[in-house]
C-alpha atoms as a PDB file:
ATOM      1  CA  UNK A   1       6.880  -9.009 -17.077  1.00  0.00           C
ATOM      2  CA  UNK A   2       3.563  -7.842 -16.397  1.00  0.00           C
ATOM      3  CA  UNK A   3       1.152  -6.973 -14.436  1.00  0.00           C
ATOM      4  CA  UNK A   4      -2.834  -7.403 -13.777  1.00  0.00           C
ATOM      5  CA  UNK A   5      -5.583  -6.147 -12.070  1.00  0.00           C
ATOM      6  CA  UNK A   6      -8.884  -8.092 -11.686  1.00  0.00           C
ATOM      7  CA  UNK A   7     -11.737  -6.084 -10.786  1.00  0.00           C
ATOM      8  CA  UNK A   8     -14.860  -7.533  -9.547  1.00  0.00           C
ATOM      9  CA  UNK A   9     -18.090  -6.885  -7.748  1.00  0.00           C
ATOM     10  CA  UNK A  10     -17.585  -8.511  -4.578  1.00  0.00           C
ATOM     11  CA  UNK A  11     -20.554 -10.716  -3.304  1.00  0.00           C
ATOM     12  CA  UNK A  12     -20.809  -9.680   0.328  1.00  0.00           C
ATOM     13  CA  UNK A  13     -19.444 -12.329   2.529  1.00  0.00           C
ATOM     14  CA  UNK A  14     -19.885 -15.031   0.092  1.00  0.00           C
ATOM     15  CA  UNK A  15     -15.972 -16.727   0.140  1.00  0.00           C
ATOM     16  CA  UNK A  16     -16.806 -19.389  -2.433  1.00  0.00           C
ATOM     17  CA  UNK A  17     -18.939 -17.514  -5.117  1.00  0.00           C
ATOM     18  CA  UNK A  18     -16.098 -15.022  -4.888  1.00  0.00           C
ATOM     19  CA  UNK A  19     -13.572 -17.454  -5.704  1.00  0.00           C
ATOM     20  CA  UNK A  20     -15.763 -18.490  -8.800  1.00  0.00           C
ATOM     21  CA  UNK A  21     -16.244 -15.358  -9.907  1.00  0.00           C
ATOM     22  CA  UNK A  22     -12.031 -14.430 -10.180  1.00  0.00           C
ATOM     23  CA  UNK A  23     -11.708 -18.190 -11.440  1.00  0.00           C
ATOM     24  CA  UNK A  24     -14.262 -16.913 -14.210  1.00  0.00           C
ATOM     25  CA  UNK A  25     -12.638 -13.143 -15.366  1.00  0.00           C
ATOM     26  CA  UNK A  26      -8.960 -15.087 -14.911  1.00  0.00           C
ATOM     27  CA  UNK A  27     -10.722 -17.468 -17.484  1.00  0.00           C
ATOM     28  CA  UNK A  28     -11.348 -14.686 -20.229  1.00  0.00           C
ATOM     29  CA  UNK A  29      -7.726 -12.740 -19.702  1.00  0.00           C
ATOM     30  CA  UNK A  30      -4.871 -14.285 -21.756  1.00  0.00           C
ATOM     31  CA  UNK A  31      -2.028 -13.885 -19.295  1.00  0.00           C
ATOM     32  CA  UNK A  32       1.551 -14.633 -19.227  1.00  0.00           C
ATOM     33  CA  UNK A  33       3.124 -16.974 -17.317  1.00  0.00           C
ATOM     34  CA  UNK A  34       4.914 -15.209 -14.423  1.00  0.00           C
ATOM     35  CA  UNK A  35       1.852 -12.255 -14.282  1.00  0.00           C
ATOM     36  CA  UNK A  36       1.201 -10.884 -11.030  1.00  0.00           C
ATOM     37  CA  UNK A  37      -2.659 -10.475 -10.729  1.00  0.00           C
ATOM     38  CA  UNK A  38      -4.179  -8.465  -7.954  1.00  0.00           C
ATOM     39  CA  UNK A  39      -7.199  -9.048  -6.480  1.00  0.00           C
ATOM     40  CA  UNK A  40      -9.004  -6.277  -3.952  1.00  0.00           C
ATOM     41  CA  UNK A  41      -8.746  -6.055  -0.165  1.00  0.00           C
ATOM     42  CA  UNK A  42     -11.152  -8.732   1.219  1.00  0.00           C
ATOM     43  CA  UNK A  43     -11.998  -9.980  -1.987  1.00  0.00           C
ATOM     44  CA  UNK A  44     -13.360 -12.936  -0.900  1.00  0.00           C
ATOM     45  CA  UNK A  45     -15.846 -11.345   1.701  1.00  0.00           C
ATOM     46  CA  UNK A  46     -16.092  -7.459   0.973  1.00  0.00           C
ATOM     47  CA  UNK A  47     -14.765  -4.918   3.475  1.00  0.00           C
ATOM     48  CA  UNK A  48     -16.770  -6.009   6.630  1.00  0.00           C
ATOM     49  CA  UNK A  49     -16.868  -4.989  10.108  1.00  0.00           C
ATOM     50  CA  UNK A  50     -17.825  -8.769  10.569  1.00  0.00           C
ATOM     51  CA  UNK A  51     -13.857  -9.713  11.310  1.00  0.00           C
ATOM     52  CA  UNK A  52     -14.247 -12.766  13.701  1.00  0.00           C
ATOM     53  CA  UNK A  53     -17.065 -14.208  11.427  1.00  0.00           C
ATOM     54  CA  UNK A  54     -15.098 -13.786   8.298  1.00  0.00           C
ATOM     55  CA  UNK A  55     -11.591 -14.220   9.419  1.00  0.00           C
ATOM     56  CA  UNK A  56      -9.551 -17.205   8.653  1.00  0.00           C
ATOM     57  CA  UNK A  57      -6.606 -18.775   9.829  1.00  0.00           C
ATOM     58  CA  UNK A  58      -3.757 -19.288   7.122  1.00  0.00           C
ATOM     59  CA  UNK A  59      -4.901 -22.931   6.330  1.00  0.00           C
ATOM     60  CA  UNK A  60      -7.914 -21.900   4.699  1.00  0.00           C
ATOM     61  CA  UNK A  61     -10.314 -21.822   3.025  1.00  0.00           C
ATOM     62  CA  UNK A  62      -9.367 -18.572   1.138  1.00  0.00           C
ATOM     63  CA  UNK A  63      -5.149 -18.666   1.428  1.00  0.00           C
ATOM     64  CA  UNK A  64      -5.001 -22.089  -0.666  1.00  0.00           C
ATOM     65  CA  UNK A  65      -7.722 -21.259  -2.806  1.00  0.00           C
ATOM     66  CA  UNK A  66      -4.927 -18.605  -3.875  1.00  0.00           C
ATOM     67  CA  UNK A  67      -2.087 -20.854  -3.324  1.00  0.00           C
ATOM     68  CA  UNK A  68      -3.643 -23.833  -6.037  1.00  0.00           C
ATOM     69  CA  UNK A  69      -4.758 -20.046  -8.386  1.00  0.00           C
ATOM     70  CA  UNK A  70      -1.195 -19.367  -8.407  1.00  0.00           C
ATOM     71  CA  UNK A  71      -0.243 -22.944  -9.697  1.00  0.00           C
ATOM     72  CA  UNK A  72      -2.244 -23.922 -11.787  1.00  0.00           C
ATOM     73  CA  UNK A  73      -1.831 -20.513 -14.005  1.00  0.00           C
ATOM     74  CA  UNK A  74       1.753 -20.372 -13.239  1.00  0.00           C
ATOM     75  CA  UNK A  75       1.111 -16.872 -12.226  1.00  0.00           C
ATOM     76  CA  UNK A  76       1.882 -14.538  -8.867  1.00  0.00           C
ATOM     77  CA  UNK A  77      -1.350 -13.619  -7.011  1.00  0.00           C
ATOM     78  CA  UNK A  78      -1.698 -10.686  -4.316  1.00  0.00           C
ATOM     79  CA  UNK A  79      -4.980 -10.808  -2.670  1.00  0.00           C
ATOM     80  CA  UNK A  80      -6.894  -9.450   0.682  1.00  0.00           C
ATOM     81  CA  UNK A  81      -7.652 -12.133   3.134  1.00  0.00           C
ATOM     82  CA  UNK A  82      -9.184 -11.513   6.619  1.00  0.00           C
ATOM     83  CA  UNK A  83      -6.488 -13.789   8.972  1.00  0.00           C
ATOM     84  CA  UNK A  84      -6.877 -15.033  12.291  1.00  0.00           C
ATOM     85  CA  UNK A  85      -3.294 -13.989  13.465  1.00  0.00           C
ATOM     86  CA  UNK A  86      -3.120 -16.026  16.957  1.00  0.00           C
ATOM     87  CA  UNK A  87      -0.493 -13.236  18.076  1.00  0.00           C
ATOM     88  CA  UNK A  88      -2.901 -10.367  17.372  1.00  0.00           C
ATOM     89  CA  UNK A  89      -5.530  -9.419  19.772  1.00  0.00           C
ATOM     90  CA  UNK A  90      -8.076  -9.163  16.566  1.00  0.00           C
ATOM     91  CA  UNK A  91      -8.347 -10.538  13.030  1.00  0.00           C
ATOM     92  CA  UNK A  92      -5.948  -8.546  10.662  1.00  0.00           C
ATOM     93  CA  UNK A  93      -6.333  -7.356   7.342  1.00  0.00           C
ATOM     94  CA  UNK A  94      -3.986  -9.014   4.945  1.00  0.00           C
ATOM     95  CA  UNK A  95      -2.366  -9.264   1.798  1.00  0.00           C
ATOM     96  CA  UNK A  96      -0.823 -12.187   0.908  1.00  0.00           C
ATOM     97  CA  UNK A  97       1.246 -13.011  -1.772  1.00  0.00           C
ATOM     98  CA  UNK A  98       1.620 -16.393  -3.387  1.00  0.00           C
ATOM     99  CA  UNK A  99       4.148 -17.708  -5.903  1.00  0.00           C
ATOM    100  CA  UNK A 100       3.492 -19.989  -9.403  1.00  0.00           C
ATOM    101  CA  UNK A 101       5.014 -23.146  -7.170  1.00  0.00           C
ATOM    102  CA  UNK A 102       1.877 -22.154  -4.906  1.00  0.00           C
ATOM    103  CA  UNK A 103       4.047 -21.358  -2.089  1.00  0.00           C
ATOM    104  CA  UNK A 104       3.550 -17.974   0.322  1.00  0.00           C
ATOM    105  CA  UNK A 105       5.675 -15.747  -1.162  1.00  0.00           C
ATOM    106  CA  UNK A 106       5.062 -12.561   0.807  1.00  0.00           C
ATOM    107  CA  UNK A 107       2.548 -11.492   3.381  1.00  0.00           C
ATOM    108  CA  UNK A 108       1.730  -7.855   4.819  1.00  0.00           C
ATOM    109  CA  UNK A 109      -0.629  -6.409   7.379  1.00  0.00           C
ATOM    110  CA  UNK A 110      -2.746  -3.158   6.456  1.00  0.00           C
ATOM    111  CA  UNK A 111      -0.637  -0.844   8.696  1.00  0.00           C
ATOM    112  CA  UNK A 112      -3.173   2.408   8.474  1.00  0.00           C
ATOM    113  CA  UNK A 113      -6.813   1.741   9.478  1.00  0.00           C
ATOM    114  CA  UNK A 114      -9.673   3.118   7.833  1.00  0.00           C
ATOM    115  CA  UNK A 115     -10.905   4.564  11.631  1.00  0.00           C
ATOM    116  CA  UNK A 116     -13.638   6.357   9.835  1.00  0.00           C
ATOM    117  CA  UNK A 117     -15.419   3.180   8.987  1.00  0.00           C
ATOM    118  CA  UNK A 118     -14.738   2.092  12.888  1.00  0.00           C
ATOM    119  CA  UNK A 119     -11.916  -0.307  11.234  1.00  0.00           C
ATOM    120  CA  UNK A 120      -9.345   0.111  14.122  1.00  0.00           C
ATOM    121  CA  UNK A 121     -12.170  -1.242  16.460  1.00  0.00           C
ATOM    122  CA  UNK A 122     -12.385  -4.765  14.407  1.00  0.00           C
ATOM    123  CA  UNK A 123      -8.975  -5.366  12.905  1.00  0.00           C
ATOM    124  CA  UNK A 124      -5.564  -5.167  14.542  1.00  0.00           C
ATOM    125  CA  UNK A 125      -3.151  -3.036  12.549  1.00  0.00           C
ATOM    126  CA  UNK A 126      -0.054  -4.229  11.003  1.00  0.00           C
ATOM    127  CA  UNK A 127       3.724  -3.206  12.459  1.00  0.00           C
ATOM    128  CA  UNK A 128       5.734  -2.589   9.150  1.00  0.00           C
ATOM    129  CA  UNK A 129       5.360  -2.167   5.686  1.00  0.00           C
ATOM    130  CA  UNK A 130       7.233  -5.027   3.080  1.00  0.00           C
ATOM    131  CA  UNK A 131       8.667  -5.733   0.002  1.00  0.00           C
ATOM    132  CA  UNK A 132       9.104  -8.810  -2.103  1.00  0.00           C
ATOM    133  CA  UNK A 133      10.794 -10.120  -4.913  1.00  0.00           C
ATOM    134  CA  UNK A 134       8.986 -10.595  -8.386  1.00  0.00           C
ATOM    135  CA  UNK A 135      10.950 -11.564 -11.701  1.00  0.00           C
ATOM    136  CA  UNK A 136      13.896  -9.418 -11.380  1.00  0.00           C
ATOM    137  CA  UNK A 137      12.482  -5.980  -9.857  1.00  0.00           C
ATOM    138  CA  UNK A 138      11.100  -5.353  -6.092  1.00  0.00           C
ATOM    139  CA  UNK A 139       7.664  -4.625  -4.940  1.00  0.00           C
ATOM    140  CA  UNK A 140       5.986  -2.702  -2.348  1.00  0.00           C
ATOM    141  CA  UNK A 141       2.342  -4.438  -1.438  1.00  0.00           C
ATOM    142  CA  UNK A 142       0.079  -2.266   0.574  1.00  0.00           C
ATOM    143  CA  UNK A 143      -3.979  -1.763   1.174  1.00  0.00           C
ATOM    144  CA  UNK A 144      -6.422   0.973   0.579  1.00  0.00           C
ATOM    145  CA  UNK A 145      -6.349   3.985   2.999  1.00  0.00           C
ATOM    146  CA  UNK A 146      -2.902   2.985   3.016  1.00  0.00           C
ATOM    147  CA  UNK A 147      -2.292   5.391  -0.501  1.00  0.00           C
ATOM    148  CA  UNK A 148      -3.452   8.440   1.759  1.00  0.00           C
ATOM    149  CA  UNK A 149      -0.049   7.856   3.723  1.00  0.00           C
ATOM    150  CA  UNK A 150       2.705   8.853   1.284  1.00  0.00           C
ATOM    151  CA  UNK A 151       5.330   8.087   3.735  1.00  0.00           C
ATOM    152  CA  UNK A 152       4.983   4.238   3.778  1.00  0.00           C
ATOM    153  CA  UNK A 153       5.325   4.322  -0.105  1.00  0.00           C
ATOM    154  CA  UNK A 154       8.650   6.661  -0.001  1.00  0.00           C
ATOM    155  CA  UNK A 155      10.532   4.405   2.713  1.00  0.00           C
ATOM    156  CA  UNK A 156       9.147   1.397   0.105  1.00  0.00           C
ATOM    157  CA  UNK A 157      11.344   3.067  -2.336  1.00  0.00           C
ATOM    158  CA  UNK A 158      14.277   3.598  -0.977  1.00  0.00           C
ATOM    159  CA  UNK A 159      14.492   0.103  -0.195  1.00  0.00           C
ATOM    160  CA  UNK A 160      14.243  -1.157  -3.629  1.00  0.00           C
ATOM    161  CA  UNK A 161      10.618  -0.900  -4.716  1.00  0.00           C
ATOM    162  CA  UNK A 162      10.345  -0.244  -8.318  1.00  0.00           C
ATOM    163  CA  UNK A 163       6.674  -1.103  -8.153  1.00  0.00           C
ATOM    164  CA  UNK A 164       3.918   0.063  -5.580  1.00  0.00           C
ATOM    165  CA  UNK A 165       0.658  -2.131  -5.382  1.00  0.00           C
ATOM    166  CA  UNK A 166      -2.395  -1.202  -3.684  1.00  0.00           C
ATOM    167  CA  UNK A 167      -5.572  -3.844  -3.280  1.00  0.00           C
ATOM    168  CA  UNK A 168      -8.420  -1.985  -2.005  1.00  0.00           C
ATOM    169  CA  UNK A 169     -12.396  -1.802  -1.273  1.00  0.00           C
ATOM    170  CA  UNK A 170     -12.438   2.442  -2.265  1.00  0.00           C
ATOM    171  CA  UNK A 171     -15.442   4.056  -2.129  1.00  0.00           C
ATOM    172  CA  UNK A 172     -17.071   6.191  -5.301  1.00  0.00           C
ATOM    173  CA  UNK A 173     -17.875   9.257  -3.083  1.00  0.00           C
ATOM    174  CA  UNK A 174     -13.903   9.715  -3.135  1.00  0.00           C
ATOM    175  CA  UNK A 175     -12.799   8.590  -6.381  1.00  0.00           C
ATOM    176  CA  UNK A 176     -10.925  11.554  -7.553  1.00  0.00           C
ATOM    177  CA  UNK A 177      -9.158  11.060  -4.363  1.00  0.00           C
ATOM    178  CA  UNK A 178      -8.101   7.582  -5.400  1.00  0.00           C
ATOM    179  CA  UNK A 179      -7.303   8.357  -8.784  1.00  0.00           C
ATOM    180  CA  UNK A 180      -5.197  11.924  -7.716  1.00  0.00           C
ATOM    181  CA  UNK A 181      -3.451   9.485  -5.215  1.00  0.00           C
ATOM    182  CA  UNK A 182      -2.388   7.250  -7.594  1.00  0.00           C
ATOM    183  CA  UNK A 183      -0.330   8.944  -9.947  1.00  0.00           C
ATOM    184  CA  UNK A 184       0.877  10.942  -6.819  1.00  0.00           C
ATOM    185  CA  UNK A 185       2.528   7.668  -5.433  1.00  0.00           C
ATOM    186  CA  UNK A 186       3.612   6.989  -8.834  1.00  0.00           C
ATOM    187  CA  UNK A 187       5.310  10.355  -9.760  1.00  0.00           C
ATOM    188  CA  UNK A 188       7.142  11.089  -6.613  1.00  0.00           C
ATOM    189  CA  UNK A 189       8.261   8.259  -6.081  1.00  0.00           C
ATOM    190  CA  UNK A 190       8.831   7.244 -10.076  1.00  0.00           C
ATOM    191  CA  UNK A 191       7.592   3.810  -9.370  1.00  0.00           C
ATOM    192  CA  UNK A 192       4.892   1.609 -11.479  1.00  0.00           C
ATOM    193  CA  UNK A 193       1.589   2.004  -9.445  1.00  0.00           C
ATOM    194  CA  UNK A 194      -0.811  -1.338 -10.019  1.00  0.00           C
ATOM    195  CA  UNK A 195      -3.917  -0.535  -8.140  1.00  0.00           C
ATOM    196  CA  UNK A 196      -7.345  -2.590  -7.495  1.00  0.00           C
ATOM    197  CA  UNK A 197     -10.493  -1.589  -6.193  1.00  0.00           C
ATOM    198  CA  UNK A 198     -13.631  -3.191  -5.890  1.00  0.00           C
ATOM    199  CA  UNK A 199     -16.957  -2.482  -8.076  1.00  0.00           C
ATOM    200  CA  UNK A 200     -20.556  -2.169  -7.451  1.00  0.00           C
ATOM    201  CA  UNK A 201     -22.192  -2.164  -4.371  1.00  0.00           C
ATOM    202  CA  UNK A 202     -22.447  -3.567  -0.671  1.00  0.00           C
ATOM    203  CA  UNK A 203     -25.382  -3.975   1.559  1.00  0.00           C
ATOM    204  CA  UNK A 204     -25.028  -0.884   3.259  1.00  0.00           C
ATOM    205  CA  UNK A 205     -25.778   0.614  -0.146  1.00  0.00           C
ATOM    206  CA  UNK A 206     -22.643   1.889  -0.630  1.00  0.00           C
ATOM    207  CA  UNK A 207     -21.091   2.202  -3.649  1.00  0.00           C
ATOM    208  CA  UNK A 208     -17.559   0.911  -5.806  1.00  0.00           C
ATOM    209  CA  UNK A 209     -16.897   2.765  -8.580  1.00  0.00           C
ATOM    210  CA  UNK A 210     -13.618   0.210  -9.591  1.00  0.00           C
ATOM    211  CA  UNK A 211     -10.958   2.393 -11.795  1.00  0.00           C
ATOM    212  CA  UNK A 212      -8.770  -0.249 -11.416  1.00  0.00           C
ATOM    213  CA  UNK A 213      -5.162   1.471 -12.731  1.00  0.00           C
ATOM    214  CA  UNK A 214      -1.604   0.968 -13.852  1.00  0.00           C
ATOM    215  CA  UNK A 215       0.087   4.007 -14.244  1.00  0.00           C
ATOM    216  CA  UNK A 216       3.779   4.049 -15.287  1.00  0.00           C
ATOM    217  CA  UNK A 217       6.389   6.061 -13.152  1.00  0.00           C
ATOM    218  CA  UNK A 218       6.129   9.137 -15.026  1.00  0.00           C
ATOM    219  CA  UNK A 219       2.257   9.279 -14.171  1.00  0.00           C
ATOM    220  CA  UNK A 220       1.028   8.097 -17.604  1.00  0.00           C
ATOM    221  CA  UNK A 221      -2.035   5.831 -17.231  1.00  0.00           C
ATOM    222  CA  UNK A 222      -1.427   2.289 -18.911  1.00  0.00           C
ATOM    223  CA  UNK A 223      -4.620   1.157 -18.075  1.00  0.00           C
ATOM    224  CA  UNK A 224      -7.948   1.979 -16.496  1.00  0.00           C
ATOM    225  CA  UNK A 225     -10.564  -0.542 -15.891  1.00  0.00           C
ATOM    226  CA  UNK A 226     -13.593   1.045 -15.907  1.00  0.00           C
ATOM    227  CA  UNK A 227     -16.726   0.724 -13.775  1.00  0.00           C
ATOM    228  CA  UNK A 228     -16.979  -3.000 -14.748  1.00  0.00           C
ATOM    229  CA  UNK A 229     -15.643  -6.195 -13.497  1.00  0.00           C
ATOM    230  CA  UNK A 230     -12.706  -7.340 -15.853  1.00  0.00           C
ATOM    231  CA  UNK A 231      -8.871  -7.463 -16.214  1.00  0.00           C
ATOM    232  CA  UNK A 232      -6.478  -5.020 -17.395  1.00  0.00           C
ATOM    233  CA  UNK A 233      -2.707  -6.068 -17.874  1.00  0.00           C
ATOM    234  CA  UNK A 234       0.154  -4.331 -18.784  1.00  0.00           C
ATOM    235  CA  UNK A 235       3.928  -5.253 -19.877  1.00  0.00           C
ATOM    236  CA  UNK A 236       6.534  -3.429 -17.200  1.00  0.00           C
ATOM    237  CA  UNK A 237       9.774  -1.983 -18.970  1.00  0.00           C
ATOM    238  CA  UNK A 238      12.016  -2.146 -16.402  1.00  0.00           C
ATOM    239  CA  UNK A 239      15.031  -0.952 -18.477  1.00  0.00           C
ATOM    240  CA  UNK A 240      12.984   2.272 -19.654  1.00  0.00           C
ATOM    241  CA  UNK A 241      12.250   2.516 -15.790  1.00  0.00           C
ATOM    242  CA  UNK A 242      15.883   2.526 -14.886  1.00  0.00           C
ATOM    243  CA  UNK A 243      16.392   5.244 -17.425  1.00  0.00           C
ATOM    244  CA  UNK A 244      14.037   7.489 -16.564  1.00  0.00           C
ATOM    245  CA  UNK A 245      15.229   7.914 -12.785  1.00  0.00           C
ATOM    246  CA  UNK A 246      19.000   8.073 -14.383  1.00  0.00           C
ATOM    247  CA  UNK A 247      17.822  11.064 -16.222  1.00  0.00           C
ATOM    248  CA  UNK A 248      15.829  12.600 -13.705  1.00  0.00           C
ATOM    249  CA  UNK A 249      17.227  11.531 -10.310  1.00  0.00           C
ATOM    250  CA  UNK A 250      14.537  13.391  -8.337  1.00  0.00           C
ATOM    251  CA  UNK A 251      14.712  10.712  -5.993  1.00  0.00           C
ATOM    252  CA  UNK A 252      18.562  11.231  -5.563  1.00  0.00           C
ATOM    253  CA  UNK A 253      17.918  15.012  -4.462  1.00  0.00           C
ATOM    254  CA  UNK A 254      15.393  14.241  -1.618  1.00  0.00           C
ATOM    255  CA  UNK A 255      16.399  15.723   2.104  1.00  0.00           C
ATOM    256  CA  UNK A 256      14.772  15.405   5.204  1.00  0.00           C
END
């Protein structure tokens, strides 16, 4: 089992250079059949206010872009894709999830928006957080500002989730935030954390600093991608998982 990040430097609203480019670093990784790769929140556009220019209904372009990614590599892909939910009253910020048979295995809705970048004003927030079903173990997707919001990742937990992902466009002005965060999530909840972010720089002249991470659920970092667009992987060891929270059952001492 394992798990990948793929960190790029998103070209700003540009959905089919963007789909090049992961086609590309996917090209130089060697990975397994049955890998689940992330790719950052709006990967395909950057994080834009732009929603109703950008967004997409589920037919495309971006979703089956991701859906014939998954098949052809035999692999599990979780990416962020502006939809055009007709239920909604604005676009919402997604993460979808599909399968090596190319089928839509799981979808979520960023549930916390980013209000300081006016996100709440553009996007329509999701209800409910998710889990789905990879190999034999259960995982919790969510997106960006969502890591600041510890509760979502606890309730994730105690419904099964052995691994927490988070896609996301995170700023460099708050990196030790992101990275703090990370093995936070990971430790209390003594999950695998596989986290993406974004590198280099938008339009507005702000700035990605990546750190793509996988950090294991004792809050050891397997992997750190750098500054650089590139792919980072890592085997899970779900048995060594298991043992750890036999051995310390924090989890089994928590009260409300």
């Amino acid at each position: 089992m394992h798990l990948a990040c793929c960190q790029l430097n998103i070209a700003w609203e540009d959905k089919e250079g963007n789909c090049r480019r992961v086609e590309a670093l996917l090209d130089a990784a060697s990975l397994p059949a049955g890998t689940l790769v992330l790719l950052p929140e709006m990967f395909a556009t950057g994080f834009t206010m732009a929603a109703e220019n950008v967004a997409e209904p589920l037919e495309g372009p971006t979703a089956p872009f991701l859906s014939d990614l998954a098949r052809r590599r035999e692999i599990f892909v979780q990416a962020g894709v502006v939809i055009r939910d007709p239920l909604a009253p604005r676009p919402r910020n997604e993460a979808l999830v599909f399968a090596p048979d190319g089928k839509l295995w799981a979808r979520y809705a960023k549930l916390h928006l980013f209000s300081f970048a006016d996100e709440p004003r553009h996007y329509a927030a999701g209800e409910a957080g998710t889990c789905f079903a990879w190999q034999e173990t259960t995982v919790a997707p969510s997106i960006c500002y969502d890591l600041r919001f510890p509760e979502l990742f606890r309730e994730a937990t105690f419904r099964g989730a052995e691994i927490l992902t988070v896609i996301a466009c995170w700023p460099a002005p708050r990196e030790e935030h992101w990275l703090a965060l990370l093995r936070a999530r990971a430790i209390e909840n003594q999950c695998y954390v596989a986290a993406v972010n974004r590198c280099g720089q938008d339009p507005s002249g702000l700035t990605y600093s990546g750190r793509s991470q996988i950090v294991d659920p004792r809050g050891a970092i397997l992997a750190d991608a750098g500054q650089h667009e590139g792919v980072i992987q890592v085997a899970v060891d779900r048995a060594a998982q298991r043992a750890y929270r036999q051995e310390f059952p924090a989890l089994q001492d928590r009260r409300l």
